[in-house]
N, C-alpha and C. Protein backbone atom coordinates (compact mmCIF):
# COMPACT_ATOMS: atom_id res chain seq x y z
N UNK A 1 -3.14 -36.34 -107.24
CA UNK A 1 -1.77 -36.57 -106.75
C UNK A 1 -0.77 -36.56 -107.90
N UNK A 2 -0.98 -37.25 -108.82
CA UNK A 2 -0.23 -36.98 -110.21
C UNK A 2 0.58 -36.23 -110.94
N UNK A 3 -1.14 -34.88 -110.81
CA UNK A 3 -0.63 -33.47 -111.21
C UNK A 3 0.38 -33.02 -110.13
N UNK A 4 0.72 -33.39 -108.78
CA UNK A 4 1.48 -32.32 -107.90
C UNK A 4 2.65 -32.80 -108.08
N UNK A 5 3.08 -34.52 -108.50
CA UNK A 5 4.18 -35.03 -109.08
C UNK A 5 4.52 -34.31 -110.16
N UNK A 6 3.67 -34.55 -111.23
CA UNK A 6 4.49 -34.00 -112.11
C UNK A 6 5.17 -32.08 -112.52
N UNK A 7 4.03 -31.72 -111.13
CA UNK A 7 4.62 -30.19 -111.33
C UNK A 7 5.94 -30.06 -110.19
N UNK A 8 6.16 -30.91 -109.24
CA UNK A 8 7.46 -30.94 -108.64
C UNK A 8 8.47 -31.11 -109.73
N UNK A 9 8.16 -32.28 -110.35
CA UNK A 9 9.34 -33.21 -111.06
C UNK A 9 9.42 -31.78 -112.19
N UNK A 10 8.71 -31.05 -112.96
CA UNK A 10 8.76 -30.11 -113.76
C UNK A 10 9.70 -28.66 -112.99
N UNK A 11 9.64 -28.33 -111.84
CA UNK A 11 10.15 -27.33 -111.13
C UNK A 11 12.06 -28.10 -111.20
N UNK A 12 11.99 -29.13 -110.93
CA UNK A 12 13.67 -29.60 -110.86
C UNK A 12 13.98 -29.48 -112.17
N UNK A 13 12.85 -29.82 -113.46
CA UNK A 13 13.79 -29.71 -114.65
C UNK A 13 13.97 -27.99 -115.11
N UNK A 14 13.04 -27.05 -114.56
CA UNK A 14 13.03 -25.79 -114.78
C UNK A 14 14.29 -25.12 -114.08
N UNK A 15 14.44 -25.35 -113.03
CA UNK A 15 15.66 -25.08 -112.51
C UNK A 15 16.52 -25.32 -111.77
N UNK A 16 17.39 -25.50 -113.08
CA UNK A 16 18.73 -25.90 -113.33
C UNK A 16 20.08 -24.59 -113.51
N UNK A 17 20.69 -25.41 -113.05
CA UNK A 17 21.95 -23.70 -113.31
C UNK A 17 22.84 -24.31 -114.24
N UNK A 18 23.93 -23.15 -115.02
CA UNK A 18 24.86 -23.35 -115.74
C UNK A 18 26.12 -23.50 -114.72
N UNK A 19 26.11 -22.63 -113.59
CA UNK A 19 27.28 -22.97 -113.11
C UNK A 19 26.74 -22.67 -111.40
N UNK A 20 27.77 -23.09 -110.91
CA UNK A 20 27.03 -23.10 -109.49
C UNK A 20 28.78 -23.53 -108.41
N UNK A 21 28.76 -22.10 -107.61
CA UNK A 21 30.30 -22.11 -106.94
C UNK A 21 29.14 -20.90 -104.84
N UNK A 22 30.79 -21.42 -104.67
CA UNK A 22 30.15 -20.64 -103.12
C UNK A 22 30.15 -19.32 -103.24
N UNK A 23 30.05 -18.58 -104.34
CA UNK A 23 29.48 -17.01 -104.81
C UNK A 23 28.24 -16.84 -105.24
N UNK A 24 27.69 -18.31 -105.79
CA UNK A 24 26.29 -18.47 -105.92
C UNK A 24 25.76 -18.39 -104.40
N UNK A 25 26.09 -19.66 -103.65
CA UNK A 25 25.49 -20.10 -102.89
C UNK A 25 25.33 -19.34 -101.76
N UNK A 26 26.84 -18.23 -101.66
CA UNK A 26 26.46 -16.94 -100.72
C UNK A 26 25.16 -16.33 -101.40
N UNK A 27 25.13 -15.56 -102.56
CA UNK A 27 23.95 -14.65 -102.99
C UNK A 27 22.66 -15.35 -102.94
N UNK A 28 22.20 -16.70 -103.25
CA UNK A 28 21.11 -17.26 -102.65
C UNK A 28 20.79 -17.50 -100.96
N UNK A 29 21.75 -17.56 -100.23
CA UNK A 29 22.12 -17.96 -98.88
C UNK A 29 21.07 -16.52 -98.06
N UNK A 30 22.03 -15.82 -98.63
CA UNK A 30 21.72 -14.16 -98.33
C UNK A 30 20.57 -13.53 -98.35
N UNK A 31 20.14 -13.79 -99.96
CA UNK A 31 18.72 -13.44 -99.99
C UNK A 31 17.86 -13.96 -98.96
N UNK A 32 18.04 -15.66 -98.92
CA UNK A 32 17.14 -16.37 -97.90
C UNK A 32 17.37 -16.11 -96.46
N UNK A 33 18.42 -15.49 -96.12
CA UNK A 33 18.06 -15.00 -94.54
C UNK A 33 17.77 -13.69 -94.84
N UNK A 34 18.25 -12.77 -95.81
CA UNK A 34 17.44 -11.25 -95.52
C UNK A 34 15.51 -11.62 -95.82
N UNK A 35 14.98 -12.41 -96.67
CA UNK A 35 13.78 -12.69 -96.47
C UNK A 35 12.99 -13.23 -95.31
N UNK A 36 13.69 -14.06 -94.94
CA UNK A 36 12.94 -14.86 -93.04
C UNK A 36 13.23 -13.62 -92.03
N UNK A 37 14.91 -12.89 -91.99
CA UNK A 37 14.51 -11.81 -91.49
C UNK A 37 13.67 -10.98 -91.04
N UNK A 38 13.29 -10.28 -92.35
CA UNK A 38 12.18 -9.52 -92.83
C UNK A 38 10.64 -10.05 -92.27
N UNK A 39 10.38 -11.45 -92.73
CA UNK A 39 9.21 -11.63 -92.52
C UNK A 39 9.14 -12.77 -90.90
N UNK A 40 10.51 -11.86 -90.08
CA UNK A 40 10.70 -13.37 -89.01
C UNK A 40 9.91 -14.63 -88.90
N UNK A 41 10.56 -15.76 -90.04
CA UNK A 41 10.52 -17.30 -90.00
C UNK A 41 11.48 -17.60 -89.26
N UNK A 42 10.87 -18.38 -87.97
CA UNK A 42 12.12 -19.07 -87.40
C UNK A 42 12.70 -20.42 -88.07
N UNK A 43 13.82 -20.41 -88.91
CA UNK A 43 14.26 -21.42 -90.24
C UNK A 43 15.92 -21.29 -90.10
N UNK A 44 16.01 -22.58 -90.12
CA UNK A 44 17.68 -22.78 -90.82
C UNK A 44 17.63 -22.58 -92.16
N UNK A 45 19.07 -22.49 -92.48
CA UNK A 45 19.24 -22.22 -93.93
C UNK A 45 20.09 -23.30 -94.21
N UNK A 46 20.42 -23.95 -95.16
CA UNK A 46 21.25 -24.52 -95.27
C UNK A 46 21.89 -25.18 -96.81
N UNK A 47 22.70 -25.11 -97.57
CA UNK A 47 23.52 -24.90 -98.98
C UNK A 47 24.39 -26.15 -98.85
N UNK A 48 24.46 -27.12 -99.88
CA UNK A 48 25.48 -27.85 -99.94
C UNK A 48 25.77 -28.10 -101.24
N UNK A 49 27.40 -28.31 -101.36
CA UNK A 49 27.40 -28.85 -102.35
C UNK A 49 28.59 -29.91 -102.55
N UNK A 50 28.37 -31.45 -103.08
CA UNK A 50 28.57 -32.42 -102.52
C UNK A 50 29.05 -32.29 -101.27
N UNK A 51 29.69 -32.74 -100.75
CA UNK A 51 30.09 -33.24 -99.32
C UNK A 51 29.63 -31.94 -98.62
N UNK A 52 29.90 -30.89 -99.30
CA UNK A 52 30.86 -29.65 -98.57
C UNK A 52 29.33 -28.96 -97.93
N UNK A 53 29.13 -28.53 -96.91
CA UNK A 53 28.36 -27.30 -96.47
C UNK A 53 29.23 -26.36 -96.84
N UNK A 54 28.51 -25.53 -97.84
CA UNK A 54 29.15 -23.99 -98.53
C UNK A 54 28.08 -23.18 -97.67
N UNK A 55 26.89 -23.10 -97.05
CA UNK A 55 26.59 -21.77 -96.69
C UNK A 55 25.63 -22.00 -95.25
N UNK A 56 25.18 -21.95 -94.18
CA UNK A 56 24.03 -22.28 -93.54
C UNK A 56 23.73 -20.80 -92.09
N UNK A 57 22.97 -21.25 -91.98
CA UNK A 57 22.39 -20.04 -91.12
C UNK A 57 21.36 -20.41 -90.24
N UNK A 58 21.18 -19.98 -88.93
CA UNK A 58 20.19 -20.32 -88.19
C UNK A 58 19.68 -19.11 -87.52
N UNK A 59 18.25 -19.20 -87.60
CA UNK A 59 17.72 -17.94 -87.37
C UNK A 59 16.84 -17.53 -86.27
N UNK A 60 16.76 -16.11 -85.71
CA UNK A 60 15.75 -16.77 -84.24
C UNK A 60 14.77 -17.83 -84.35
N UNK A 61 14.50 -18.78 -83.30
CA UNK A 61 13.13 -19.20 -83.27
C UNK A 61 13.34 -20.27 -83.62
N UNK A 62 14.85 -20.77 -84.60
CA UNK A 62 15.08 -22.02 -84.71
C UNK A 62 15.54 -22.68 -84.22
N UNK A 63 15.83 -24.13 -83.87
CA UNK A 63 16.55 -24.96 -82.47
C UNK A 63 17.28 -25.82 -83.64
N UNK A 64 18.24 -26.44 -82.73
CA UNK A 64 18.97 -27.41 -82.96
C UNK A 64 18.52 -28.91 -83.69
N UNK A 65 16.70 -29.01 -83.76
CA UNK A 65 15.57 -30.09 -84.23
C UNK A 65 16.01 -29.50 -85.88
N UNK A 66 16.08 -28.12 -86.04
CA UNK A 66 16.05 -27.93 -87.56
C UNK A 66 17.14 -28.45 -88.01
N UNK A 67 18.42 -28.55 -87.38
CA UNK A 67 19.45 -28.91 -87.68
C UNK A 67 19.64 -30.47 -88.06
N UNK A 68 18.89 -31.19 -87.82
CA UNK A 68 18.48 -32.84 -87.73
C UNK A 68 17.81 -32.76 -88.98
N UNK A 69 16.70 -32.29 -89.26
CA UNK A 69 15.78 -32.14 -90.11
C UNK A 69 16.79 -31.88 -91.50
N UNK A 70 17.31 -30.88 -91.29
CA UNK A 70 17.98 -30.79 -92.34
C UNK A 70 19.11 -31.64 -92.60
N UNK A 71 20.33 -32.07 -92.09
CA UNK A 71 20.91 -33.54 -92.31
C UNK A 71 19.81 -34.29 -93.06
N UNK A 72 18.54 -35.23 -92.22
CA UNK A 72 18.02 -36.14 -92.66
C UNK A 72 17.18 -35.53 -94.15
N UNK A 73 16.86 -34.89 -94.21
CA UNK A 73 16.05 -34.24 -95.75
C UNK A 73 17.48 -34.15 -96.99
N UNK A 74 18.20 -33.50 -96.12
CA UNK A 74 19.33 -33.39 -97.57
C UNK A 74 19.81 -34.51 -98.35
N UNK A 75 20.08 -35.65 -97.08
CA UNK A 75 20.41 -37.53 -97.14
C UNK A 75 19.41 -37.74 -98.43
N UNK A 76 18.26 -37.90 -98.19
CA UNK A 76 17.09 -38.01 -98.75
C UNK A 76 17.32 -37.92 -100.59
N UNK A 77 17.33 -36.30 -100.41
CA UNK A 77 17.69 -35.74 -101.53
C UNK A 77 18.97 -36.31 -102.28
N UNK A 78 20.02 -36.44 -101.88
CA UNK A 78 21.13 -36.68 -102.26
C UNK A 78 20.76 -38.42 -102.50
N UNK A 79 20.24 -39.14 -101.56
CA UNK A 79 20.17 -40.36 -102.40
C UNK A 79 18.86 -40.91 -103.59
N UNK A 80 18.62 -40.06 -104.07
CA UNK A 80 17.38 -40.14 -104.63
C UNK A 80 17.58 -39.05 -105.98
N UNK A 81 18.25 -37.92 -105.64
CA UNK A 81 18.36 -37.23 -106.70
C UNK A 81 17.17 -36.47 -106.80
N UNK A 82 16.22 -36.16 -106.14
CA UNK A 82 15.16 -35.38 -105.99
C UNK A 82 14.49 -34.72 -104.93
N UNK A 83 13.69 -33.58 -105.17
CA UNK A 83 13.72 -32.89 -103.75
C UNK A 83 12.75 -33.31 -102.52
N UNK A 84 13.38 -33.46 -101.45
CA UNK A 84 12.36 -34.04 -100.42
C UNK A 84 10.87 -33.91 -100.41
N UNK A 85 10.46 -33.01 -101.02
CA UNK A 85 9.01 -33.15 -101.41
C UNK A 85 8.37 -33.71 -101.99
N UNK A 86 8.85 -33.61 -103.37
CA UNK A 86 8.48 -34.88 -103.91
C UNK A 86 8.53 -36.13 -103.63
N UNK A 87 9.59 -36.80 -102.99
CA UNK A 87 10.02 -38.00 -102.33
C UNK A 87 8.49 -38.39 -101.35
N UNK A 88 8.27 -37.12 -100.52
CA UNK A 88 7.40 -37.60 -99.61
C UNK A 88 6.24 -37.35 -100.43
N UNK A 89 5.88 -36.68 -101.05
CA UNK A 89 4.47 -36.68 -102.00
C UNK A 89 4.40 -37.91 -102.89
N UNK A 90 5.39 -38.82 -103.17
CA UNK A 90 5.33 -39.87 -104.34
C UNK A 90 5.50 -41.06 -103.53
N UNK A 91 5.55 -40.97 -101.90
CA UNK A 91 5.49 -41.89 -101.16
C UNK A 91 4.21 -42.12 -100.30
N UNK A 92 3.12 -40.72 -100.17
CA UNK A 92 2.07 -40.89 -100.26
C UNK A 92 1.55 -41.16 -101.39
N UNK A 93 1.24 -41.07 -102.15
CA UNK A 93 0.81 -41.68 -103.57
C UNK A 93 0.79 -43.29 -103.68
N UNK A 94 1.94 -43.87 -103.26
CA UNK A 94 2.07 -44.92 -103.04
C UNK A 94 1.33 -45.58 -102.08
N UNK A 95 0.91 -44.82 -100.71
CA UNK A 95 0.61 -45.09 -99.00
C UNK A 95 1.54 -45.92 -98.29
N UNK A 96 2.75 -45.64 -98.53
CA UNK A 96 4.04 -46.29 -98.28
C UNK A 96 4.33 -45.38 -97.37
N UNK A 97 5.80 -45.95 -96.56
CA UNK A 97 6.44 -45.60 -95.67
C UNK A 97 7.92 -45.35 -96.13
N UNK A 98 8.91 -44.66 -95.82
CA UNK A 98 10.29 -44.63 -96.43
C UNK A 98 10.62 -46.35 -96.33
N UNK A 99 10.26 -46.65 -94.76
CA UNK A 99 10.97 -47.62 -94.20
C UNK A 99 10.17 -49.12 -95.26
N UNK A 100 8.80 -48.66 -95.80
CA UNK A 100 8.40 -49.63 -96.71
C UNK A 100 8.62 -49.89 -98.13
N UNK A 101 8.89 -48.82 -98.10
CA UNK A 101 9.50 -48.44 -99.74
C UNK A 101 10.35 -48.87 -100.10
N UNK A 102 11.58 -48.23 -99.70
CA UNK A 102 13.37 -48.44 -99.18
C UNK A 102 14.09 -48.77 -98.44
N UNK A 103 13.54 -49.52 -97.55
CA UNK A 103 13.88 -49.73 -96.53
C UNK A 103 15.06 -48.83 -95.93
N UNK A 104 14.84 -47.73 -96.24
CA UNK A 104 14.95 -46.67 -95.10
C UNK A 104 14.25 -46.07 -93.83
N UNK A 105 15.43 -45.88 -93.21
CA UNK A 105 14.93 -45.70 -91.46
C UNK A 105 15.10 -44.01 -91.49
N UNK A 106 13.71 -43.68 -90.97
CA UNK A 106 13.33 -42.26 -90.83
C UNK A 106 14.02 -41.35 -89.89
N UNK A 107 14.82 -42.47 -89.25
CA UNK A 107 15.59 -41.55 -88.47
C UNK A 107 17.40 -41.05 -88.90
N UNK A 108 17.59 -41.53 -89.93
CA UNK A 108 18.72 -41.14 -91.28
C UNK A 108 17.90 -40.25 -92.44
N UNK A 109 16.37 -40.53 -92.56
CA UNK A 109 16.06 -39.15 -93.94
C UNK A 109 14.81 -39.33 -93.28
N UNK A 110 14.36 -38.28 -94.63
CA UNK A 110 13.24 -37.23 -94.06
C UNK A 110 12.65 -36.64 -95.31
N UNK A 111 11.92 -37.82 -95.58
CA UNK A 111 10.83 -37.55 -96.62
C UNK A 111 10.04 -36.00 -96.54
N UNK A 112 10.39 -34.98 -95.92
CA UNK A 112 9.26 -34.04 -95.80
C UNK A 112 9.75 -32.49 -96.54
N UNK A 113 8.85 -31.75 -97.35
CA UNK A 113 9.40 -30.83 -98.06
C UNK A 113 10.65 -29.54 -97.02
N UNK A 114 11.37 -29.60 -98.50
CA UNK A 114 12.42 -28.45 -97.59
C UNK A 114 13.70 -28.63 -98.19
N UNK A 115 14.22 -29.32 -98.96
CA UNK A 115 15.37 -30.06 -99.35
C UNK A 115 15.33 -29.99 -101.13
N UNK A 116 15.98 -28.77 -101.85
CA UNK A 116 15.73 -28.89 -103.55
C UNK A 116 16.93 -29.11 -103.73
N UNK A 117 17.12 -30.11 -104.88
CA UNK A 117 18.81 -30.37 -105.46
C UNK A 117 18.84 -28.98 -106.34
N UNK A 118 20.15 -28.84 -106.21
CA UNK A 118 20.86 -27.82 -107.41
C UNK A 118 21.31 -29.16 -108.18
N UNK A 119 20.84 -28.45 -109.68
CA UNK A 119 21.14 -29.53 -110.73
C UNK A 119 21.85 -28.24 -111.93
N UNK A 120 22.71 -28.83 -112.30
CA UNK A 120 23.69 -28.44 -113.24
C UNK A 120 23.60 -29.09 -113.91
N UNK A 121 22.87 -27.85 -115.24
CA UNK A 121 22.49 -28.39 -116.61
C UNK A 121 23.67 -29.40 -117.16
N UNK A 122 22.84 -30.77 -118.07
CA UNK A 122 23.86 -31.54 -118.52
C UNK A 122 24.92 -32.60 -118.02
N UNK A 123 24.60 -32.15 -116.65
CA UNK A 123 25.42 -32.78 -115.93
C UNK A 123 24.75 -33.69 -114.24
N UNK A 124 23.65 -32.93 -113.82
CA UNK A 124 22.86 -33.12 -113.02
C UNK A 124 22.71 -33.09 -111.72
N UNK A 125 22.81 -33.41 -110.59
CA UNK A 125 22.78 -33.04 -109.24
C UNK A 125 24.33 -32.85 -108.75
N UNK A 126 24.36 -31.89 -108.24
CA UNK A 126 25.95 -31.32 -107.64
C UNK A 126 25.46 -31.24 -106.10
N UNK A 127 24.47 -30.60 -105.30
CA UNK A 127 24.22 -29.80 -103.83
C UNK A 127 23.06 -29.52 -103.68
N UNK A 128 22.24 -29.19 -103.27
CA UNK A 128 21.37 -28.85 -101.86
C UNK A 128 20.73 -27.83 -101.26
N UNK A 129 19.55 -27.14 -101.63
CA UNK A 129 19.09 -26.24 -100.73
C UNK A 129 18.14 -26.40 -99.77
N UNK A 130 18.91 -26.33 -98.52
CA UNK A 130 17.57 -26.59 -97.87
C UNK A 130 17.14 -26.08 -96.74
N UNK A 131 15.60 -25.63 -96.69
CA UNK A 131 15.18 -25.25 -95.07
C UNK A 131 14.68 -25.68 -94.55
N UNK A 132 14.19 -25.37 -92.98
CA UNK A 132 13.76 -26.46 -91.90
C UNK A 132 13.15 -25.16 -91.02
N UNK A 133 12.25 -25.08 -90.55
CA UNK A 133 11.47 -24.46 -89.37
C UNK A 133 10.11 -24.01 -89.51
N UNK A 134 9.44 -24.48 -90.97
CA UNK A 134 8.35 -23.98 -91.69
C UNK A 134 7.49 -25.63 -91.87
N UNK A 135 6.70 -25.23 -91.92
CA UNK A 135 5.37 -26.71 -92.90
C UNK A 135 5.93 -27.01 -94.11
N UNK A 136 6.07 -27.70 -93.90
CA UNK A 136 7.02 -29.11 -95.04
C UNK A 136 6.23 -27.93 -96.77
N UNK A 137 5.40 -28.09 -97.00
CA UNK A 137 5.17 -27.00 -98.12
C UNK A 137 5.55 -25.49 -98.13
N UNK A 138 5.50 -24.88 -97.30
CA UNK A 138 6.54 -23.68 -96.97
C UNK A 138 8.00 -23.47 -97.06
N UNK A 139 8.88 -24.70 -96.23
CA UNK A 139 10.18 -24.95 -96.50
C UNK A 139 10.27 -25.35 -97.88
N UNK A 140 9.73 -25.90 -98.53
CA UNK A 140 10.27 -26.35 -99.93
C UNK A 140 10.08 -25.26 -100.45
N UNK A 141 8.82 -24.32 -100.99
CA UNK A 141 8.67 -22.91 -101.47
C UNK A 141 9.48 -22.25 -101.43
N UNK A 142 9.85 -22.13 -99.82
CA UNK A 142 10.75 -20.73 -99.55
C UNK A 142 12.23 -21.12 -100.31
N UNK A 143 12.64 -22.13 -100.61
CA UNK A 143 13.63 -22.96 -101.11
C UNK A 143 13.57 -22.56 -102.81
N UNK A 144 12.43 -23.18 -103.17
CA UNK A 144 12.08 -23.32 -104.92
C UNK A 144 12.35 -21.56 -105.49
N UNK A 145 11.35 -20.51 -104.47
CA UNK A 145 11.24 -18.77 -104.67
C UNK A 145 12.58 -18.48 -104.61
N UNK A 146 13.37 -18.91 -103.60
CA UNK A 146 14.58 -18.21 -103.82
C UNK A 146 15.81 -18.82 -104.82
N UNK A 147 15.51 -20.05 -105.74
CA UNK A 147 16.25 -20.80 -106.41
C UNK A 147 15.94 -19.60 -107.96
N UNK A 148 14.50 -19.78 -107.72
CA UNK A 148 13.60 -19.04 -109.08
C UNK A 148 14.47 -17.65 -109.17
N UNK A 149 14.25 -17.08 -107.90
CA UNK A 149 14.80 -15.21 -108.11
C UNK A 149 16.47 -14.89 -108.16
N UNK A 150 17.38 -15.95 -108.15
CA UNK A 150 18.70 -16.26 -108.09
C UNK A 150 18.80 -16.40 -109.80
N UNK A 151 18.17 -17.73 -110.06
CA UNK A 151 17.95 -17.82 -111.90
C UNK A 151 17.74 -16.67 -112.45
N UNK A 152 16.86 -15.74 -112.63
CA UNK A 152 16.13 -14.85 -113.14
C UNK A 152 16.73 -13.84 -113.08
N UNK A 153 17.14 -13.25 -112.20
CA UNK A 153 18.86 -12.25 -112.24
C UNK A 153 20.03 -12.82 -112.58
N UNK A 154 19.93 -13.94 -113.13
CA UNK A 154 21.17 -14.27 -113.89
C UNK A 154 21.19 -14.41 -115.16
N UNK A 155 20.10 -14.58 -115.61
CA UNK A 155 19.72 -14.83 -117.16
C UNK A 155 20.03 -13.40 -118.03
């Protein structure tokens, strides 16, 4: 369990952006529905940054449940500063409950993968990527792959 902590917690310090505006968050947005497209995932999309929803998308096959999911996972993220996966992987680790942990109520967050902070080097969490219509390890992936291939054409 350790090792999967510390390779989450290693993926948030790997990527990080220098700058991050709703021209980013369209060209990541984009990629991630021309990919579910392509490989029809029925998945929301969804981009924030503080308050603001800058980008979201809902795709066949997805319902209005993804839309919940994602609110409660982003909450998560945003109060914690880390991505819902980890949250829920370091809360099994524990054999805790949100509601035992933090006394948070599961029906405001959502310990389950799908939810990566955008962190701006130096400065640290600004917004939000997140999907919902996949296995809690899938949504976070499809999240982390398209954070990775956004970085990597920018460098």
């Amino acid at each position: 369990m350790d090792e999967i902590l510390k390779q989450l917690l290693q993926e948030e310090q790997d990527l990080q952006f220098t700058k991050f505006n709703e021209e980013t968050a369209w060209k990541i947005g984009s990629q991630l529905v021309e990919h579910a497209m392509r490989k029809k995932l029925p998945v929301t999309i969804d981009i924030t940054r503080g308050a603001r929803q800058i980008f979201h998308a809902s795709l066949p096959g997805a319902s209005a449940d993804n839309d919940e999911w994602i609110k409660r996972k982003t909450r998560l993220a945003y109060r914690f500063e880390h991505s819902s996966f980890y949250m829920g992987q370091l809360l099994k680790s524990k054999g805790k409950t949100l509601q035992e942990a933090y006394l948070l109520a599961e029906s405001d967050y959502a310990a389950h993968g799908g939810c990566f902070p955008i962190m701006l080097k130096g400065s640290g969490m600004i917004g939000t990527v997140t999907i919902s219509g996949l296995p809690q390890e899938e949504d976070h992936q499809l999240a982390v792959q398209a954070i990775q291939i956004f970085l990597a054409q920018e460098q």
